[in-house]
Protein backbone atom coordinates (compact mmCIF):
# COMPACT_ATOMS: atom_id res chain seq x y z
CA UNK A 1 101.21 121.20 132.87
CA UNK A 2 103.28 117.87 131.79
CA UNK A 3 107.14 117.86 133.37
CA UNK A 4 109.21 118.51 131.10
CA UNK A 5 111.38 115.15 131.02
CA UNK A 6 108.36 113.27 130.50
CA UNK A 7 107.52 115.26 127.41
CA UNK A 8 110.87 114.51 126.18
CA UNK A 9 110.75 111.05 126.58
CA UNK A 10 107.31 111.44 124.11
CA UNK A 11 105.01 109.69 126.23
CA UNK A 12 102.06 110.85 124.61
CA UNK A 13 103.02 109.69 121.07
CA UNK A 14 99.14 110.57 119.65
CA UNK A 15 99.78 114.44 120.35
CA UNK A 16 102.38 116.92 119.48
CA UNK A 17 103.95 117.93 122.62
CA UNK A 18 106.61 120.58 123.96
CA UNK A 19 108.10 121.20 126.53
CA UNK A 20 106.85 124.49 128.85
CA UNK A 21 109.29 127.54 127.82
CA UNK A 22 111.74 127.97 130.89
CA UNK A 23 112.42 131.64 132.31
CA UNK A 24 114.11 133.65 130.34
CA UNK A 25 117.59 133.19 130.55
CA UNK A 26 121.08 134.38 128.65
CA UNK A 27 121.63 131.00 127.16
CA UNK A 28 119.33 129.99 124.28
CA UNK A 29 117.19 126.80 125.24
CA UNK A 30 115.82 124.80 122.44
CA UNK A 31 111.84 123.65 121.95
CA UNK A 32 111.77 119.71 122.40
CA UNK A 33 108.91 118.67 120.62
CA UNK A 34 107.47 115.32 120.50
CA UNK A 35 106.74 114.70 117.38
CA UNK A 36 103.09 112.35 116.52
CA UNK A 37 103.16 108.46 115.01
CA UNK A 38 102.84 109.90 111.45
CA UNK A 39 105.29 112.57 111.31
CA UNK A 40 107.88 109.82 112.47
CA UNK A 41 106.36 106.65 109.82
CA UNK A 42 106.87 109.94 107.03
CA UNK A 43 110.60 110.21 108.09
CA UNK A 44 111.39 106.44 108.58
CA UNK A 45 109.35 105.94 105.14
CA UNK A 46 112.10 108.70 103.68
CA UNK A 47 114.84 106.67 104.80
CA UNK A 48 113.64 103.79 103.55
CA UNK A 49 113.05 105.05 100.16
CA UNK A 50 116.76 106.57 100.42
CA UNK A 51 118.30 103.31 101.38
CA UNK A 52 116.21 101.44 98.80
CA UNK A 53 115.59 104.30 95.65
CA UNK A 54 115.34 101.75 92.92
CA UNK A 55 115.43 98.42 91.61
CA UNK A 56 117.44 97.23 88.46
CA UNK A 57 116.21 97.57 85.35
CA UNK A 58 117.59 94.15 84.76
CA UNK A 59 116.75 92.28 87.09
CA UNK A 60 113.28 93.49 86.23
CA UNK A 61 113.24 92.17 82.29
CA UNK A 62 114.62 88.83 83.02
CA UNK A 63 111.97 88.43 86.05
CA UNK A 64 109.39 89.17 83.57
CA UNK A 65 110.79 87.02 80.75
CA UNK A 66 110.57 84.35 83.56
CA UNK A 67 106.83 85.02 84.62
CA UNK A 68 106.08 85.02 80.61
CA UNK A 69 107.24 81.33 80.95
CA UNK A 70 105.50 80.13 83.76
CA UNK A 71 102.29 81.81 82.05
CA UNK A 72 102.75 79.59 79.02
CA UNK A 73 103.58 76.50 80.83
CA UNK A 74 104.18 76.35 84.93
CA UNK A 75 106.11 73.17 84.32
CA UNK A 76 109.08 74.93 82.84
CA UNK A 77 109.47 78.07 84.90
CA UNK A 78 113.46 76.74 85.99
CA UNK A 79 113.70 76.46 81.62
CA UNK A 80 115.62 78.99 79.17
CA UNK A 81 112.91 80.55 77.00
CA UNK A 82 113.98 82.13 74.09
CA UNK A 83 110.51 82.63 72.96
CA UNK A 84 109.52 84.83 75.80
CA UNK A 85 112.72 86.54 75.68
CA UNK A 86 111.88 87.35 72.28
CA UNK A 87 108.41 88.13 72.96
CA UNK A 88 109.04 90.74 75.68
CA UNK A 89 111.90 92.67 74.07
CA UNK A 90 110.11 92.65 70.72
CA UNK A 91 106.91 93.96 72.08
CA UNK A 92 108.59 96.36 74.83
CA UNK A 93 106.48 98.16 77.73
CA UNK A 94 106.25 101.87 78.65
CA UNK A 95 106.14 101.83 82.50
CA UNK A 96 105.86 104.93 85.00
CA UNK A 97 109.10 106.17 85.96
CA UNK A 98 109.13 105.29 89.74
CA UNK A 99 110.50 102.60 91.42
CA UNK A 100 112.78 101.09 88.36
CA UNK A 101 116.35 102.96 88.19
CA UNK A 102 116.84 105.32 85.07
CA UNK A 103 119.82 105.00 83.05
CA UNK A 104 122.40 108.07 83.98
CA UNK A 105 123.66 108.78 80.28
CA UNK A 106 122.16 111.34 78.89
CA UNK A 107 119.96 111.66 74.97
CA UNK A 108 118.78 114.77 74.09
CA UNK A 109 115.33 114.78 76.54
CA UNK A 110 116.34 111.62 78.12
CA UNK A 111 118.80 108.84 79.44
CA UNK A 112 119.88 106.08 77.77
CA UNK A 113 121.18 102.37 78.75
CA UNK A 114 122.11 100.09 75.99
CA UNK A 115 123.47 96.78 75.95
CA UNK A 116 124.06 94.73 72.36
CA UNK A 117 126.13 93.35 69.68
CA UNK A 118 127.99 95.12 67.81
CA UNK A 119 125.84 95.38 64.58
CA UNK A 120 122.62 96.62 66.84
CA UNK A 121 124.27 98.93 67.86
CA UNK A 122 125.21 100.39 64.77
CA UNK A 123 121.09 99.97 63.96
CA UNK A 124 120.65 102.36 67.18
CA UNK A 125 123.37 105.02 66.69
CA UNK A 126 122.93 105.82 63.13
CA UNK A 127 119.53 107.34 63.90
CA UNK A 128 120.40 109.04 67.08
CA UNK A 129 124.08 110.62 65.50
CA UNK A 130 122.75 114.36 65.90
CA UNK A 131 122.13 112.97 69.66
CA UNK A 132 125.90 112.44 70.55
CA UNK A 133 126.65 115.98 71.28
CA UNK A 134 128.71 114.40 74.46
CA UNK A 135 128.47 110.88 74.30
CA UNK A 136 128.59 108.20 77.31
CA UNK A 137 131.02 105.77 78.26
CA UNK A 138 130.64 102.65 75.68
CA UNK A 139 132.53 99.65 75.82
CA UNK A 140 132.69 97.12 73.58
CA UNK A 141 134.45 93.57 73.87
CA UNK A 142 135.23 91.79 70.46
CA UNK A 143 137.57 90.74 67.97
CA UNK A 144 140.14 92.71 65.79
CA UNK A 145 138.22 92.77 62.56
CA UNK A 146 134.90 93.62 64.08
CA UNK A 147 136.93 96.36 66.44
CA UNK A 148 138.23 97.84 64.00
CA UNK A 149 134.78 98.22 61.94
CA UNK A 150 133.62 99.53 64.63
CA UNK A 151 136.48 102.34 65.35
CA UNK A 152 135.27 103.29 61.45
CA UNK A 153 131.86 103.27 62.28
CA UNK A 154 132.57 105.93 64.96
CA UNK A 155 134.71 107.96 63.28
CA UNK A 156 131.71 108.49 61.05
CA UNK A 157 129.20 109.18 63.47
CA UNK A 158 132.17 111.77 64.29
CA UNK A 159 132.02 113.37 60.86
CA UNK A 160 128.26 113.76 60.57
CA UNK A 161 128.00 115.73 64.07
CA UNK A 162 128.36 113.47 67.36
CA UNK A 163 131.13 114.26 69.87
CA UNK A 164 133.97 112.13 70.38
CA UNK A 165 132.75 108.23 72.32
CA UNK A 166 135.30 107.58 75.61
CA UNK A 167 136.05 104.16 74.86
CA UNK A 168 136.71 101.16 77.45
CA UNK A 169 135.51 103.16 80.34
CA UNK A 170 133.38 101.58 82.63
CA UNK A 171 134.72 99.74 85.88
CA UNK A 172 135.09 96.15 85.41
CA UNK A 173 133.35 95.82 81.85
CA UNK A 174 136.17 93.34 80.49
CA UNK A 175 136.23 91.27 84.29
CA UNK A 176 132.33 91.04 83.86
CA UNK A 177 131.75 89.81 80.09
CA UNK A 178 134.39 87.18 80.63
CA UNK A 179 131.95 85.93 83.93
CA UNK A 180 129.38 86.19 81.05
CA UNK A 181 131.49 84.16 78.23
CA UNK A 182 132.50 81.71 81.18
CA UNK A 183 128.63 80.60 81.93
CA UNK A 184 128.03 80.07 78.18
CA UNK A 185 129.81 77.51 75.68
CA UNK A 186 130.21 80.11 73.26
CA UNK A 187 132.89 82.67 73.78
CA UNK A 188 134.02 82.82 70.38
CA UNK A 189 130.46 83.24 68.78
CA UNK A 190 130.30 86.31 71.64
CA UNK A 191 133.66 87.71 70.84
CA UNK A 192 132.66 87.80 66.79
CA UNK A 193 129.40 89.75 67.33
CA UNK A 194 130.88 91.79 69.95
CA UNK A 195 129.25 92.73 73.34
CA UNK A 196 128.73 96.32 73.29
CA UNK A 197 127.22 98.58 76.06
CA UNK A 198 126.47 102.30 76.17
CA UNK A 199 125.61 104.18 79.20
CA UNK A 200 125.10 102.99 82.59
CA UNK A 201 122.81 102.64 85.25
CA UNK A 202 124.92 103.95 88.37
CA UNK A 203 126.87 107.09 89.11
CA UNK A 204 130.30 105.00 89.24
CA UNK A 205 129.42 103.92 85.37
CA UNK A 206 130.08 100.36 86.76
CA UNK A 207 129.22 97.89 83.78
CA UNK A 208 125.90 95.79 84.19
CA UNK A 209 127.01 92.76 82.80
CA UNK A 210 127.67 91.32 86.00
CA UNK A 211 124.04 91.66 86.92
CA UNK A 212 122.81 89.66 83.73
CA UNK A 213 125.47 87.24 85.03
CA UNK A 214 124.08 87.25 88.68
CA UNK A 215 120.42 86.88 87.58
CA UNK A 216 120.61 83.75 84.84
CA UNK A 217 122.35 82.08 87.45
CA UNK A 218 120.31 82.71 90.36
CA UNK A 219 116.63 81.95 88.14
CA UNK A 220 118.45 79.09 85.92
CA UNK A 221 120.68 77.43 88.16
CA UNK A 222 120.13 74.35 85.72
CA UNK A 223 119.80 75.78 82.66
CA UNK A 224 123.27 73.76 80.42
CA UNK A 225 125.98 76.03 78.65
CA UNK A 226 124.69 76.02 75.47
CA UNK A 227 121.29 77.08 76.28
CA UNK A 228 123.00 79.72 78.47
CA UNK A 229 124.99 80.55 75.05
CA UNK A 230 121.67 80.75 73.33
CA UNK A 231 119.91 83.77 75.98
CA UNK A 232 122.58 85.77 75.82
CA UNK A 233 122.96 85.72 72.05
CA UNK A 234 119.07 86.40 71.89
CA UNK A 235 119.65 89.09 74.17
CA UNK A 236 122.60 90.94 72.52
CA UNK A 237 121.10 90.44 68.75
CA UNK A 238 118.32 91.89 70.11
CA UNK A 239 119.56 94.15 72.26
CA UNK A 240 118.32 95.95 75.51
CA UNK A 241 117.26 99.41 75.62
CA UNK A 242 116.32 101.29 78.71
CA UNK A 243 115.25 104.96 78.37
CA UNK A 244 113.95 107.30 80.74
CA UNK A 245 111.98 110.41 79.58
CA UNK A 246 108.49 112.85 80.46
CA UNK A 247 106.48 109.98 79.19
CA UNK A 248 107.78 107.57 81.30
CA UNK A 249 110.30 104.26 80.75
CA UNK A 250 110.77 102.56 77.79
CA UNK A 251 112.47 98.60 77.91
CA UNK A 252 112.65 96.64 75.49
CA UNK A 253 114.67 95.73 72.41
CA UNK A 254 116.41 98.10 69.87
CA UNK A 255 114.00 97.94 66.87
CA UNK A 256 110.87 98.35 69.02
CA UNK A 257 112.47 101.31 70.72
CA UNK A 258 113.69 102.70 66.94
CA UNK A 259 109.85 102.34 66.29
CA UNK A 260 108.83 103.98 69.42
CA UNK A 261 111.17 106.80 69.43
CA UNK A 262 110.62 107.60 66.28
CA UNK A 263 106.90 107.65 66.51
CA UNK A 264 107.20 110.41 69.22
CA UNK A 265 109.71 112.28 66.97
CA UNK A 266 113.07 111.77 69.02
CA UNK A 267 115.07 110.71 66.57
CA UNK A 268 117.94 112.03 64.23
CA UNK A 269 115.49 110.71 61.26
CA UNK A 270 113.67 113.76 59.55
CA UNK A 271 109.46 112.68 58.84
CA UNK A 272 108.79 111.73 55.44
């Protein structure tokens, strides 16, 4: 029979082990057991994933705009490319959802993450009104006359069903789109078409603009202002949509995803 200290010390890590039941006594001793190599590499793998549960949806579309450009020419990988910009969040992708973070604001069967100017937004939100029962947190950042379009815009969203939008909510959304106008030559172009976001991808509803920040300068450290000026305009016109439902997630831009969602019938817009 193994001694019991050397059974606790799991000496024999290839078998499960325990220690020999003592005599009975009043006081309640517990079973050591020595647990094998794979019941430990499951538990550390759990951690792991814990630590680690997903990666950025962000940081994912601009890494693949980037591999689009070094597929079309390796010699300009370090280059802004508005064509593969374009490209990707015109043509969108369905992926699995696994290792990619879902958006935490919730539509209808799904969760939502948008991120746009203020005119593709209004593309978006007019088909997914009967949607809003309680909206998300939506910023937007812009001038007076497009603010105020946009505070009518609501109010009719309002009248035709949705719930009332919390405006300005998200930590640091103001802080983080002026990093954004700061790396660009174009704040006043930005501030005109308005920099509107919707949902979030966190459970503090911190804004994401930081990230987009973060990741042009980290893959395009040479990339000038203006051509900065031009990514981020392609991007907002465009606009970003990540959405997480039973078929999987869908990124890409908002007139792909209007196409896609209402192909599986997910919209506000009744079939023909």
């Amino acid at each position: 029979m193994s001694n019991c200290n050397t059974c606790n010390t799991c000496s024999q890590p290839t078998r499960v082990c325990c220690c020999p039941t003592p005599a009975p006594i009043p006081a309640v001793v517990p079973v050591v057991v020595c647990k094998s190599p794979i019941e430990l590499l499951f538990e550390q793998s759990l951690i792991c994933f814990n630590e680690n549960a997903c990666v950025n949806p962000l940081n994912y579309v601009i890494e693949q705009v980037l591999n689009l450009t070094i597929k079309v020419d390796p010699a300009k990988a370090a280059a802004i490319n508005l064509s593969a910009l374009g490209t990707f969040l015109q043509t969108g992708v369905i992926l699995p959802v696994c290792d990619l973070c879902c958006p935490k604001c919730v539509l209808g069967d799904g969760h939502i993450y948008l991120l746009s100017t203020y005119d593709t937004f209004t593309l978006f939100a007019q088909d997914f009104y009967c949607k809003f029962e309680k909206p998300c947190c939506l910023n937007i950042n812009t001038s007076t006359q497009t603010y105020l379009k946009f505070t009518e815009f609501l109010a009719s969203l309002e009248k035709s069903g949705a719930g009332k939008f919390p405006l300005n909510c998200c930590t640091n959304f103001s802080t983080y789109v002026e990093e954004l106008k700061n790396i660009t030559d174009c704040s006043l172009d930005l501030l005109d078409l308005g920099i509107v976001e919707y949902g979030s991808l966190t459970d503090d509803q911190t804004s994401q603009v930081h990230n987009v920040v973060i990741v042009l300068q980290t893959l395009y450290p040479t990339a000038t202002p203006t051509e900065l000026c031009d990514y981020v305009t392609e991007l907002l016109t465009l606009g970003l949509v990540i959405y997480c439902d039973a078929n999987g997630m869908f990124i890409g831009g908002v007139e792909t995803f209007l196409k896609y969602a209402e192909a599986l019938n997910i919209t506000c817009i009744q079939p023909a």
